[in-house]
Protein backbone atom coordinates (compact mmCIF):
# COMPACT_ATOMS: atom_id res chain seq x y z
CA UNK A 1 0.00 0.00 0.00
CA UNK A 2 2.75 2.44 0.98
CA UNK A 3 4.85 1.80 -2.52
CA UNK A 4 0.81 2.37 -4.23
CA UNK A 5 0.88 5.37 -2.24
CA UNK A 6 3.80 7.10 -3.45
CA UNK A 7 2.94 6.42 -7.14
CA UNK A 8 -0.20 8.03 -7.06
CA UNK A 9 1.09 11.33 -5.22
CA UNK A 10 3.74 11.28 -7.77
CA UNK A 11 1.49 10.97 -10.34
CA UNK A 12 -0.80 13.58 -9.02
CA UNK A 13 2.34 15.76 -8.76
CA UNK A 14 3.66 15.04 -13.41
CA UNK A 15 -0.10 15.87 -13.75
CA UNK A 16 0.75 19.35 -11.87
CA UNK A 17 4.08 20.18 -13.32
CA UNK A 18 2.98 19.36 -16.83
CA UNK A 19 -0.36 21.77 -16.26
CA UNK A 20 1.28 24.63 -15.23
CA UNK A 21 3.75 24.77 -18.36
CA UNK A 22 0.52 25.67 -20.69
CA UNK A 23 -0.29 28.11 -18.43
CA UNK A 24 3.18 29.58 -18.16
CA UNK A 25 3.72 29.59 -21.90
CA UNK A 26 2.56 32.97 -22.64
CA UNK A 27 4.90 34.45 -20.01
CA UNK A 28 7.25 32.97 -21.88
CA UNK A 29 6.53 33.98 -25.25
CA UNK A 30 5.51 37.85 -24.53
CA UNK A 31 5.90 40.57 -21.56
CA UNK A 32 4.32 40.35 -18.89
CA UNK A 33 2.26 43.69 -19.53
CA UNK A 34 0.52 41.88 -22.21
CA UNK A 35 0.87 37.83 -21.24
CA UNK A 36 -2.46 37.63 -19.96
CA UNK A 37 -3.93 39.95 -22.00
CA UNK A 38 -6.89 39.16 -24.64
CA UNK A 39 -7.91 42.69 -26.30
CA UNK A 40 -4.33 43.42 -26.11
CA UNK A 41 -2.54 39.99 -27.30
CA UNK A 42 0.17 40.75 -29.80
CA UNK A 43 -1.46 38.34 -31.93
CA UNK A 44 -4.93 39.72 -32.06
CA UNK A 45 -8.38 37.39 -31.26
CA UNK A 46 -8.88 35.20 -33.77
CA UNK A 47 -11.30 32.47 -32.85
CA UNK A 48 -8.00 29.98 -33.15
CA UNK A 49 -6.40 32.03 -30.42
CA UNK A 50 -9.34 33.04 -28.73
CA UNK A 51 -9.83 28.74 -28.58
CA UNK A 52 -6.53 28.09 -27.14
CA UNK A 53 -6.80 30.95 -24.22
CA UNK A 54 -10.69 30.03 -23.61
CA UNK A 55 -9.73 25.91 -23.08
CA UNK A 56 -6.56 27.02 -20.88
CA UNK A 57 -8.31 29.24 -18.77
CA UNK A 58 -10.98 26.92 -18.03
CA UNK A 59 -9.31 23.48 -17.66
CA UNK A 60 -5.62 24.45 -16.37
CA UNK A 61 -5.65 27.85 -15.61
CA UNK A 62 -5.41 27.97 -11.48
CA UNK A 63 -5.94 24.18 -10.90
CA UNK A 64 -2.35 22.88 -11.91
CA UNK A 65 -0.45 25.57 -9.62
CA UNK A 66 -2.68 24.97 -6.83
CA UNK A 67 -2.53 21.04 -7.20
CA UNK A 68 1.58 21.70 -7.03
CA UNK A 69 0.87 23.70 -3.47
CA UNK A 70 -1.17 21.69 -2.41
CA UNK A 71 1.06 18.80 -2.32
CA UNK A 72 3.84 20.47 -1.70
CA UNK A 73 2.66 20.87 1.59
CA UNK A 74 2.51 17.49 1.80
CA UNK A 75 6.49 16.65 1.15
CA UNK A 76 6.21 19.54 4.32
CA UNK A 77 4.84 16.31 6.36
CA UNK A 78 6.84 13.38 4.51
CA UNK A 79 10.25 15.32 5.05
CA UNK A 80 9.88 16.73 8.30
CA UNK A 81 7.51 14.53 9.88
CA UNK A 82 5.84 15.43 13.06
CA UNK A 83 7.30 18.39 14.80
CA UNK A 84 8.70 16.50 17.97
CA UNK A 85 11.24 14.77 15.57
CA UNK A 86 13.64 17.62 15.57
CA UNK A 87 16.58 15.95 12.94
CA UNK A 88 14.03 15.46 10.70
CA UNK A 89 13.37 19.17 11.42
CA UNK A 90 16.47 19.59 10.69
CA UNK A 91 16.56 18.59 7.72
CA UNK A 92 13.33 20.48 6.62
CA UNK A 93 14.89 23.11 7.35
CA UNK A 94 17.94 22.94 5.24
CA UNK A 95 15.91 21.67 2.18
CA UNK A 96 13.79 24.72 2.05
CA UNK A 97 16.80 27.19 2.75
CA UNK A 98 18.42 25.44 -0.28
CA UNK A 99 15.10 26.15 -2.58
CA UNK A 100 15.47 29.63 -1.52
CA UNK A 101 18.43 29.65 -3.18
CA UNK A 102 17.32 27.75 -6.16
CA UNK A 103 14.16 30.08 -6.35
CA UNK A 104 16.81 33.28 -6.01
CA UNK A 105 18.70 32.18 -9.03
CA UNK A 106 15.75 30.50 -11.00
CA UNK A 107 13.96 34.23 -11.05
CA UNK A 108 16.30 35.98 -11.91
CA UNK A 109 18.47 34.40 -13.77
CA UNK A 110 16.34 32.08 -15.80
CA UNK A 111 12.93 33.13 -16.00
CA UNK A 112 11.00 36.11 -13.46
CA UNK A 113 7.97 33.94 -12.97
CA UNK A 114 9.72 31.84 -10.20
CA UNK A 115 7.13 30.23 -7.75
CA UNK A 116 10.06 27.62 -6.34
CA UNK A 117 11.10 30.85 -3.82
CA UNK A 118 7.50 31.58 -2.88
CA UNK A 119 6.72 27.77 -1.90
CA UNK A 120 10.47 27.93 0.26
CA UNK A 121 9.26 30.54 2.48
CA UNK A 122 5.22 29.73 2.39
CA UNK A 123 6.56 26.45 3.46
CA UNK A 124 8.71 27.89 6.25
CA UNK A 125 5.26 28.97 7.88
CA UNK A 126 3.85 25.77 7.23
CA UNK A 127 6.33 23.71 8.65
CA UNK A 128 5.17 25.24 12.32
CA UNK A 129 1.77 23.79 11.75
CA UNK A 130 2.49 20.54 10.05
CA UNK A 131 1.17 18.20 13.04
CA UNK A 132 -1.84 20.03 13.48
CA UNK A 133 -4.99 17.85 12.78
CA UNK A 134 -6.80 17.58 9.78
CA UNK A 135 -9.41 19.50 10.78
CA UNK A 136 -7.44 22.52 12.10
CA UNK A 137 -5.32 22.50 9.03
CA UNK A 138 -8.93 22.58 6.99
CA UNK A 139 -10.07 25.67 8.72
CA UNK A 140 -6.92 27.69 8.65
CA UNK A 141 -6.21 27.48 5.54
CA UNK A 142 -9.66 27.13 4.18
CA UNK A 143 -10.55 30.70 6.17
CA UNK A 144 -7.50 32.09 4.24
CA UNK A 145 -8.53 31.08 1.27
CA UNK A 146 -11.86 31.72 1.74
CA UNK A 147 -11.33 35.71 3.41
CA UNK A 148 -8.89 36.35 -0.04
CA UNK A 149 -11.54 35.00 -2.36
CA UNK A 150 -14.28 37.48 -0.86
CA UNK A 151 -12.03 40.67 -1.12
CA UNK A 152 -11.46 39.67 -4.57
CA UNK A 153 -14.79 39.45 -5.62
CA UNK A 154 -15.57 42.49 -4.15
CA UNK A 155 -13.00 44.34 -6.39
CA UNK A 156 -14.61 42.37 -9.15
CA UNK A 157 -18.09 43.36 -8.02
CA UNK A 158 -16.85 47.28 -7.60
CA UNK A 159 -15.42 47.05 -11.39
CA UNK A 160 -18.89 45.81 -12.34
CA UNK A 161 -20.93 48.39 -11.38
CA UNK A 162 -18.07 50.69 -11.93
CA UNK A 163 -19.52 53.37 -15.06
CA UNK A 164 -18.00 52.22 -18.58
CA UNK A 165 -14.50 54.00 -19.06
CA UNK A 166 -12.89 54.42 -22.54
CA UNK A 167 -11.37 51.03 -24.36
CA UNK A 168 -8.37 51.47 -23.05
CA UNK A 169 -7.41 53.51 -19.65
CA UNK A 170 -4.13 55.38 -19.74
CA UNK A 171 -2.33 53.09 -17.36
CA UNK A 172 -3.33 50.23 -19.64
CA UNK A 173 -1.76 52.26 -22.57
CA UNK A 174 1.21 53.39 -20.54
CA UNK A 175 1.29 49.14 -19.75
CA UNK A 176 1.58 48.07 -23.38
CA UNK A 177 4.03 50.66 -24.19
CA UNK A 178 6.14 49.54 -21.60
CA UNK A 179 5.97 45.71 -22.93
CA UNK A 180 6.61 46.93 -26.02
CA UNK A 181 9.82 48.00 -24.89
CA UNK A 182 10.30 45.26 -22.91
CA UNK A 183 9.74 43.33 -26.09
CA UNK A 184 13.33 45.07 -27.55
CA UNK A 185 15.15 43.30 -24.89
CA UNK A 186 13.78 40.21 -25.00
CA UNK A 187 14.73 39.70 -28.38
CA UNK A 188 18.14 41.25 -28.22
CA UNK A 189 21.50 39.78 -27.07
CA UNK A 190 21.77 37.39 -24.19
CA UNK A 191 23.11 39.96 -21.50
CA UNK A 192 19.59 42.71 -22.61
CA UNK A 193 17.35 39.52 -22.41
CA UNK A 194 19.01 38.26 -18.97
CA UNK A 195 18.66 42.06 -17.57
CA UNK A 196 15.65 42.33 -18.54
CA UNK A 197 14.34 39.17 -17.14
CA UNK A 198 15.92 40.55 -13.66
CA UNK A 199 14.09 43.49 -13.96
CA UNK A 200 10.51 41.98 -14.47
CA UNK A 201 11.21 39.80 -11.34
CA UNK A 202 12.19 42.55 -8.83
CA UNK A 203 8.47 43.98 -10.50
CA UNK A 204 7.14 40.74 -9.44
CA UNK A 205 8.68 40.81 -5.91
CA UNK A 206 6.16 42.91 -4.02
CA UNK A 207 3.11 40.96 -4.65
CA UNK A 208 5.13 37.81 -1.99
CA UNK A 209 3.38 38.49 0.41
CA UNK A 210 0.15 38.32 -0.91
CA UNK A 211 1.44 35.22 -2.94
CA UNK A 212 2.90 34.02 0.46
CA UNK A 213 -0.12 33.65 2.34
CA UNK A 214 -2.75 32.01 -0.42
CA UNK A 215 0.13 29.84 -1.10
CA UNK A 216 0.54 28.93 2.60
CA UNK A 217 -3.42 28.64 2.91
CA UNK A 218 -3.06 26.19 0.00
CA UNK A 219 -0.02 23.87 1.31
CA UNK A 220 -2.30 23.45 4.79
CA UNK A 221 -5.18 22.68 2.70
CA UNK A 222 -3.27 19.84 0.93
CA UNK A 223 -1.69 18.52 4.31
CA UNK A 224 -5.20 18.08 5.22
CA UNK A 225 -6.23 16.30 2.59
CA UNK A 226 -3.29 14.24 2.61
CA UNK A 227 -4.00 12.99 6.64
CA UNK A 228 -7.39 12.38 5.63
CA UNK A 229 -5.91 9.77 2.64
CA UNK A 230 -7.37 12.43 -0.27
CA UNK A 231 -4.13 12.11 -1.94
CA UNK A 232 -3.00 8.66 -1.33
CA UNK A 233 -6.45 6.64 -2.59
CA UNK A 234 -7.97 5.83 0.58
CA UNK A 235 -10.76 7.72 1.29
CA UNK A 236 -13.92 6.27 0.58
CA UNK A 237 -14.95 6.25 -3.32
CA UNK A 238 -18.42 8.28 -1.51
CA UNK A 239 -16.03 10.95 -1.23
CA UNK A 240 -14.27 11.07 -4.38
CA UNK A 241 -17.71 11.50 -6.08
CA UNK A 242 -18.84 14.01 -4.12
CA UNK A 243 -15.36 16.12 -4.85
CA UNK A 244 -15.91 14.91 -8.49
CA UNK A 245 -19.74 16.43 -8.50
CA UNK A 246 -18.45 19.80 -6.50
CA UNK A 247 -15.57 20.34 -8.72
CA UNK A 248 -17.19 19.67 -11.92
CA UNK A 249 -20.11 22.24 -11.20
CA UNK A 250 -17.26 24.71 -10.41
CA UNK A 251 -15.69 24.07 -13.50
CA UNK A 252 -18.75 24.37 -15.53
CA UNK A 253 -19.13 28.07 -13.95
CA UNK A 254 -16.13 29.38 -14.95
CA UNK A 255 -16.46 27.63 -18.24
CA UNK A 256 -19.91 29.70 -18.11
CA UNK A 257 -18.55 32.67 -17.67
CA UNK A 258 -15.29 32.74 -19.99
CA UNK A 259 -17.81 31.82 -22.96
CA UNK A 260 -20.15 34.87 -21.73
CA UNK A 261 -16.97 37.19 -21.73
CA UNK A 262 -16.15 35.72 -25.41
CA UNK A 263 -19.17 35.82 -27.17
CA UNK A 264 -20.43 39.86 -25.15
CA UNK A 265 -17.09 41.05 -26.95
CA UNK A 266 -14.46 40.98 -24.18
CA UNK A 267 -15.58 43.22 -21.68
CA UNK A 268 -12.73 43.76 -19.08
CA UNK A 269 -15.62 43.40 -16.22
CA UNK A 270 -16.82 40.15 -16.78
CA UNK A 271 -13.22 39.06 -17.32
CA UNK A 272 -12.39 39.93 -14.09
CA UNK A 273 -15.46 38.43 -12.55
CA UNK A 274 -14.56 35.02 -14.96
CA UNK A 275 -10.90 35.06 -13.29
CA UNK A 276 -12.20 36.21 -9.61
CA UNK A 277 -14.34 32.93 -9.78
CA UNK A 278 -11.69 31.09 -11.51
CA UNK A 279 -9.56 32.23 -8.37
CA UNK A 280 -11.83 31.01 -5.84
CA UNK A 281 -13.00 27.84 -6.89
CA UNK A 282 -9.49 26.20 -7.72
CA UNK A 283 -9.31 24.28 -4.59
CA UNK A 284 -12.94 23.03 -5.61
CA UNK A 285 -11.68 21.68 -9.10
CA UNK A 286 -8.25 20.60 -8.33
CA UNK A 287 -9.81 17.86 -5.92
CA UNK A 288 -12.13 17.09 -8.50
CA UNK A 289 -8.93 16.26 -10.80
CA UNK A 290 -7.24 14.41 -7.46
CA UNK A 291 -10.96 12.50 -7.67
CA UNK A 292 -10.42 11.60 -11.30
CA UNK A 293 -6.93 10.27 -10.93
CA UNK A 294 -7.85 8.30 -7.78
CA UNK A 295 -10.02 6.45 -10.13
CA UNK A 296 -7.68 6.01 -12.80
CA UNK A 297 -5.14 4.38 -10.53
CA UNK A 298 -7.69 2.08 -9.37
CA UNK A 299 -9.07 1.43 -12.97
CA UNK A 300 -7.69 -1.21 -15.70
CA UNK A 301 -6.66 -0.50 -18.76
CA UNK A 302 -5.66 2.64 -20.75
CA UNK A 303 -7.12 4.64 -17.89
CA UNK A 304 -4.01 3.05 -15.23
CA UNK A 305 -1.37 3.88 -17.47
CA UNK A 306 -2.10 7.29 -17.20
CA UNK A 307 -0.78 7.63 -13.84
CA UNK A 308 1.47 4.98 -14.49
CA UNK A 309 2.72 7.76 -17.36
CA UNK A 310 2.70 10.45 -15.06
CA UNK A 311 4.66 8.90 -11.85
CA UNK A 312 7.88 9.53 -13.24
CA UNK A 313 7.45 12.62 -14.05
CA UNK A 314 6.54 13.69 -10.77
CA UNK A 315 9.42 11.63 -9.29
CA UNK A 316 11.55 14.53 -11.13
CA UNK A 317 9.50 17.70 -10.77
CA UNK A 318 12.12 19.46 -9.54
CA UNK A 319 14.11 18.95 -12.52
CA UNK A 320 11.23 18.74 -14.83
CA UNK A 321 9.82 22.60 -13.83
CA UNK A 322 13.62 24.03 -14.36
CA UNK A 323 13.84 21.79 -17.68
CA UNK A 324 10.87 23.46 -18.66
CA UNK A 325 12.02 27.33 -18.27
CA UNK A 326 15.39 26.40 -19.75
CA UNK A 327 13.52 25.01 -22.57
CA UNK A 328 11.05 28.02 -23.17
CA UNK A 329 13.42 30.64 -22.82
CA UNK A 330 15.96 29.13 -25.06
CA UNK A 331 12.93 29.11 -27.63
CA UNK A 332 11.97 32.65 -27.05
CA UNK A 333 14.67 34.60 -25.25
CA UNK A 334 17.41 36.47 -27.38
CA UNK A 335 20.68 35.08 -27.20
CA UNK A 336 20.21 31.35 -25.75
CA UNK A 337 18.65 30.48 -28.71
CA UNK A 338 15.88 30.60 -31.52
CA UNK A 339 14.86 34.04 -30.38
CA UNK A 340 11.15 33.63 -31.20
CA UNK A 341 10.31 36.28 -28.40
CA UNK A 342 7.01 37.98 -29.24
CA UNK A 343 6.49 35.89 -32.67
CA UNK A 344 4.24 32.77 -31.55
CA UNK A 345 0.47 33.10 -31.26
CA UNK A 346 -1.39 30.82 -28.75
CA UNK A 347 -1.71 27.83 -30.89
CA UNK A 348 1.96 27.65 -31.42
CA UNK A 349 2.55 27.85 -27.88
CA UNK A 350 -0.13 24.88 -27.20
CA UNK A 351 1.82 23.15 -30.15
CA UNK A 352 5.36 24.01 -28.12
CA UNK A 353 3.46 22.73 -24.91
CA UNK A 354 2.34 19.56 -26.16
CA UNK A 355 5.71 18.71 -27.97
CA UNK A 356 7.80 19.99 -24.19
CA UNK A 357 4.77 17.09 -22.60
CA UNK A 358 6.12 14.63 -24.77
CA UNK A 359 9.05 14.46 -24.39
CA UNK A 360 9.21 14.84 -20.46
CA UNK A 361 6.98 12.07 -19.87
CA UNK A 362 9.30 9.51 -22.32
CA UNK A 363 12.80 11.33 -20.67
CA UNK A 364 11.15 11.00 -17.36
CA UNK A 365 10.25 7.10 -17.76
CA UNK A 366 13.80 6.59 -19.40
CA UNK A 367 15.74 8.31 -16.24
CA UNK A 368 13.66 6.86 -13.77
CA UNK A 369 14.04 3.11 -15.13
CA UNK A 370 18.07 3.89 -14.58
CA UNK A 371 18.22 6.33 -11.64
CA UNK A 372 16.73 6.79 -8.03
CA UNK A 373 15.57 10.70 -8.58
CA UNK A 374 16.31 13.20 -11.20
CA UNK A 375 18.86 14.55 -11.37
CA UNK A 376 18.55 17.72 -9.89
CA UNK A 377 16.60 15.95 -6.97
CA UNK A 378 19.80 14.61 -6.55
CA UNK A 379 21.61 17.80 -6.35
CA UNK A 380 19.10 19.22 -4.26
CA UNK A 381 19.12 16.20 -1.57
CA UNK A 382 22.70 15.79 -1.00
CA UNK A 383 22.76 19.77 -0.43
CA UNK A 384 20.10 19.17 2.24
CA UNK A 385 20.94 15.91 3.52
CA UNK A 386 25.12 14.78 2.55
CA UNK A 387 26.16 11.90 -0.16
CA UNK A 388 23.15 10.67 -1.96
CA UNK A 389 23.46 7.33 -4.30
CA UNK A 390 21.98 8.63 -7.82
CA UNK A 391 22.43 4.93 -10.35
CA UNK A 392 19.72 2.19 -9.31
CA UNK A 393 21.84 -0.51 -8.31
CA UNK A 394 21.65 -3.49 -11.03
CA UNK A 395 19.87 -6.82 -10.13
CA UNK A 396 22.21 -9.71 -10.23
CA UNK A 397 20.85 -12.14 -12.50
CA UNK A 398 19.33 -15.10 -11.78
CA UNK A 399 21.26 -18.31 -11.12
């Protein structure tokens, strides 16, 4: 049972890390001012584009970030154990002081949209509250959750009834202009594009706190769900089909909403309502995904080898998330590579996503057949915890 456990958190876990790359792709491929943009998408809104951003939106958008917290709150519990065991402490403690690092160097010197430094010190508060029951982990981070999806709604509410402005305020004007420049350095040498990258992140840096706390409220939500056997299969199948249900009807509401916002013409209010409700229900629909792949694993068939696909994936996130930015910006970042900064609609970047899935699930299986972790895992660990064997030892064959 325990082995069965691990293989379905680490298949939960490929099926995060290869969800968030489609949403990251745009950040990739344009500047920030204008990555989640729709009126204002370099590439206009054709109905292919318009496709691609509707489908991401409402099956990946949120869900695949917040499955990754979620369970990352878990390896909180599985590394550190309870707090009474104070080496294993220990050793929590240097493994997240270590991502800090990682996260440090990932942001700014690979790609500003970093989240490994914001799970380090989210999961520095967690850490303090990993033994706590199920139940008080469900209400503290639930009534986080919960108190930051209310005060967005009520921005989204004020916008609403807010009187029409023009098309396009000057701040949003003053916003592309500044992407546009952006867009220069992006698609000049090596040095402009790495500078540039560092300046986007320190723009990024004040919103941690903010990102700190839902990310926090997340991680305790997952630890809950993990001591309750959510992620490991063994809640009752009751459950998972009333998480299915839940999730499903959340989904369908933001898939309501997006297709309202399409076919009314784009109006910036009911986009923000569409990604305030989006925001809020993620927990709600990530479980619903957890629900789906519980029943995969315990299904025959095609339907097992998906997780069966995914496990070694997850085995390597670590590596597989950095992989992925090294990939994307030596696609679209001047001076590492093809330098397609700025040039690739959203189709091409679902194309680039699908192609990046690929061949991360077959590397993944290949490694994993040979190694014991990936291998910056291995890297990571032997930072955190000394010498670390990395080659599966061979089986001695059979007299």
């Amino acid at each position: 049972m325990t082995k069965d456990r691990i293989v379905l958190l680490d298949s939960l876990r490929g099926l995060g890390v290869l969800g968030i790359l489609l949403c990251n792709a745009p950040d990739f491929a344009v500047p920030p001012g204008v990555a989640e943009a729709v009126k204002s998408w370099p590439h206009g809104a054709g109905p292919e584009t318009l496709g691609v951003w509707f489908v991401t939106q409402w099956l990946f958008q949120r869900k695949f970030v917040t499955l990754f917290s979620m369970l990352f709150g878990v390896s909180i519990f599985l590394v550190g154990g309870e707090r009474a065991d104070k080496e294993r402490g220990v050793i929590l403690r240097k493994r997240l002081s270590w991502m800090v690092l990682f996260g440090v160097l990932h942001g700014f010197a690979i790609w500003y949209g970093d989240v490994l430094l914001s799970y380090a010190l989210a999961g520095f508060a967690v850490m303090f509250a990993r033994s706590w029951s199920p139940k008080r982990l469900l209400w503290t981070g639930g009534s986080i959750w919960v108190v930051f999806s209310l005060l967005m709604t009520a921005g989204a509410v004020a916008m609403m009834l807010a009187p029409p402005s023009a098309e396009l305020s000057a701040g949003e004007t003053a916003q592309i202009a500044k992407a546009g420049l952006a867009e220069i350095q992006y698609s000049g040498t090596f040095l402009q594009s790495l500078v540039q990258n560092a300046k986007d992140r320190l723009t990024l840096l004040p919103n941690e706190p903010i990102i700190f706390m839902m990310t926090a409220s997340l991680m305790m939500i997952g630890l809950a769900c993990f001591k309750l056997g959510l992620f490991t299969g063994e809640a009752r199948t009751r459950t998972y089909v009333i998480l299915l249900v839940i999730g499903l009807l959340a989904l369908a509401g933001v898939g309501f909403l997006f297709f309202q916002f399409i076919v009314r013409g784009l109006p910036r209010p009911m986009s923000m309502v569409g990604l305030t409700v989006q925001m809020a229900t993620a927990p709600l629909t990530t479980l619903a995904y957890v629900s789906l792949m519980v029943f995969a694993s315990r299904a025959k068939g095609f339907w097992s080898a998906i997780p069966r696909a995914l496990a070694p994936v997850g085995q390597m996130a670590f590596t597989n998330y950095l992989t992925q930015s090294l990939i994307m910006t030596a696609i679209f970042y001047g001076g590492r590579g093809l330098n397609l900064h700025g040039e690739v609609d959203r189709p091409g970047l679902a194309a680039i996503t699908v192609g990046i899935w690929i061949v991360q699930i077959l590397w993944s299986r290949w490694w994993m057949d040979r190694f014991e972790m990936g291998p910056l895992e291995w890297l990571w660990r032997r930072l955190y915890r000394g010498p670390t064997p990395l080659r599966r030892p061979k089986l001695e064959a059979a007299v």
